[in-house]
Each structure stands twice: as C-alpha cells, then as structure tokens.
Protein backbone atom coordinates (compact mmCIF):
# COMPACT_ATOMS: atom_id res chain seq x y z
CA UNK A 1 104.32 95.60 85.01
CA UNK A 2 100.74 96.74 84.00
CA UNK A 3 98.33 97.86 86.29
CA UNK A 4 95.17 96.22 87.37
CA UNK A 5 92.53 98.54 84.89
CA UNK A 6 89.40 97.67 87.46
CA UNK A 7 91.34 98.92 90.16
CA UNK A 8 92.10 102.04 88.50
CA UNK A 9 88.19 102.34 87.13
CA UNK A 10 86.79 101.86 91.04
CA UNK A 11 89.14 105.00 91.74
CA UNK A 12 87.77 107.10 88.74
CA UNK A 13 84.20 106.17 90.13
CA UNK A 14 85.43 106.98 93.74
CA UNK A 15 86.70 110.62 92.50
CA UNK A 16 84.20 111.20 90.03
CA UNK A 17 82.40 114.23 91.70
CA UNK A 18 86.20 115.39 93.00
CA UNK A 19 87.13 118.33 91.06
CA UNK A 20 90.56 118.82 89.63
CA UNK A 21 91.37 115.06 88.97
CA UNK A 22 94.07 114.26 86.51
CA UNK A 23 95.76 110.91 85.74
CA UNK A 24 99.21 110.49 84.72
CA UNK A 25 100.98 107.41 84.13
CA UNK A 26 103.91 107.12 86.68
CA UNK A 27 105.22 104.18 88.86
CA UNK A 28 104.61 101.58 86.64
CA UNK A 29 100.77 102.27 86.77
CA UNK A 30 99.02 105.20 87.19
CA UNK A 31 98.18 107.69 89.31
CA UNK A 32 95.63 109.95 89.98
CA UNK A 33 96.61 113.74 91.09
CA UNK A 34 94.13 115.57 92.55
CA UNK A 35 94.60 119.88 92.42
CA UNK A 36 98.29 118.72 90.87
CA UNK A 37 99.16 116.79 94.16
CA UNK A 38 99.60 113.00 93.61
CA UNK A 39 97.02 111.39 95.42
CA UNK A 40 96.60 107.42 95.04
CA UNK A 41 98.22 105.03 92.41
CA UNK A 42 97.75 101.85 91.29
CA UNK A 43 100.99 99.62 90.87
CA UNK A 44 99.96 96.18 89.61
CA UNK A 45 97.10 94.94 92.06
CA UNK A 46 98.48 97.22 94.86
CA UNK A 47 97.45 100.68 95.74
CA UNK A 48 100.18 103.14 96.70
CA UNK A 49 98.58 105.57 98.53
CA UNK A 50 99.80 109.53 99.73
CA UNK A 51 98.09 109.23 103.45
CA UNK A 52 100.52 111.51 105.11
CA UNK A 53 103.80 110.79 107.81
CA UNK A 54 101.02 110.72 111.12
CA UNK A 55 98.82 108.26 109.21
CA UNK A 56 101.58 106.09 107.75
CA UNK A 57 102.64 104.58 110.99
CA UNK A 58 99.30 103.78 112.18
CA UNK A 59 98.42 102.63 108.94
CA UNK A 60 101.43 99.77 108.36
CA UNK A 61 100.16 98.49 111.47
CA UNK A 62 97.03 96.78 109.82
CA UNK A 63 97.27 93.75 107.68
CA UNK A 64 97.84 94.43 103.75
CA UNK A 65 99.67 97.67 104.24
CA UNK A 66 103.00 98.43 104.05
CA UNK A 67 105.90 101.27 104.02
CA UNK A 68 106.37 102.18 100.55
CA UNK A 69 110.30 102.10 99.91
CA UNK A 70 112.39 103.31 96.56
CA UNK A 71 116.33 102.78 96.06
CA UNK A 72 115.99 101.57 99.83
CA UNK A 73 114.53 103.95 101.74
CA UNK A 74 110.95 104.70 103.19
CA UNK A 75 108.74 107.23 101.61
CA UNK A 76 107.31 109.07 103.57
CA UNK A 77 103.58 109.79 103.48
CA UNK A 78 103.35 106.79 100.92
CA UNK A 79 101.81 103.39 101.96
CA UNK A 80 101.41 100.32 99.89
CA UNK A 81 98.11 98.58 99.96
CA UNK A 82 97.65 95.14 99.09
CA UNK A 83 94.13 93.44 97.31
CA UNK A 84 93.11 91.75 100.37
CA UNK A 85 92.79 94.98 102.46
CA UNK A 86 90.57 96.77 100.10
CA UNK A 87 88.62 93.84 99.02
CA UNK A 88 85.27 95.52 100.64
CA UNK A 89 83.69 99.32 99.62
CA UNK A 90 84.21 100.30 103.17
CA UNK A 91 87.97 99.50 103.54
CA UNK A 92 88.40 100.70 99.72
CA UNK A 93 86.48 103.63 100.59
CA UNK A 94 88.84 104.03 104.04
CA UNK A 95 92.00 104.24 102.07
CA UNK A 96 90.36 106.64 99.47
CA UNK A 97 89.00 108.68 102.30
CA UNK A 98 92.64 108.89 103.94
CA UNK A 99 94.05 110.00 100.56
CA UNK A 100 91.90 112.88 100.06
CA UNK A 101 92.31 114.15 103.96
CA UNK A 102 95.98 114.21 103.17
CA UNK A 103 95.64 116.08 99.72
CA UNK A 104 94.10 119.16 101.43
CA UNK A 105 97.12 119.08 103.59
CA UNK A 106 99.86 118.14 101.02
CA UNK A 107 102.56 120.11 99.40
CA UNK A 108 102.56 120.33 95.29
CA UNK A 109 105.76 119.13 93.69
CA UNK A 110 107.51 122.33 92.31
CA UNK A 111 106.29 122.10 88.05
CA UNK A 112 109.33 121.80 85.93
C-alpha cells in the first residue's frame, strides 16, 4: 500500500525546525524518527503515531483513533489515527504535539 505523500509533506513542515529528523521507509509508509526514536508514520491515509502507554488509553477513546495491533496483539505506545481526526491544524497539530512529548520520554531501539 503507498502512503498518502501530502500527509507525509504536512509532517516534514510540522518538524521542520525539529532537529535530528530522519525518515525511513517502514510499515508500508514511512516514518519519521526523531533523535533515532520512531516518532509518527504514515500508513496509507492513517497516521500511526508513538504517543506513549498513559496516552494510548485516553487517546482510543476519541473518535478516529485506534489501538495499533501487529500479528494480533496491541502495541503499546502506538495509536492509529484515521483522516477524519486530523482533518483540522489544531487536531493535526494535537497528535504531532503528543508524539514529540513522548519522544523525549521514549526508549531508542538497540542499532543492529
């Protein structure tokens, strides 16, 4: 499945001054790592976005989001987020804003 190329160029414009940015292609989209942490993804027209375990509950709770789940089980810390709940800067904007929180706080995968 491609991803949705506006989508990804509102997040470059979102994280433009955000230092340490780097995009990989991953997840059938791509996704943007920010100090070598994944960050936020696009998948199709969906966000998948790294907002942390106490956010994700919370966060599922409001219409468009959901748990994101591989091979059948939850991941945690990941949320999907669908078109409709990002349609505006501010909610767009929101989910960004959660994303980066989380990165400050988030673990880097071990580098193989």
């Amino acid at each position: 499945m491609a991803y949705d190329e506006k989508l990804a160029n509102r997040i470059r414009v979102a994280l433009e001054d955000v230092p340490n940015v780097e995009e990989k292609k991953m997840f059938r989209g791509i996704t943007f790592m920010v100090n070598d942490k994944m960050c936020i993804s696009v998948s199709g027209d969906r966000l998948m976005c790294r907002i942390g375990a106490e956010k994700q509950a919370a966060a599922v709770e409001q219409p468009g989001c959901s748990e994101m789940i591989m091979r059948g089980k939850v991941m945690k810390d990941f949320v999907f987020v669908s078109p409709d709940a990002f349609k505006s800067k501010k909610d767009f904007d929101h989910w960004i804003k959660l994303c980066l929180d989380f990165n400050r706080l988030a673990k880097s995968s071990k580098k193989k």
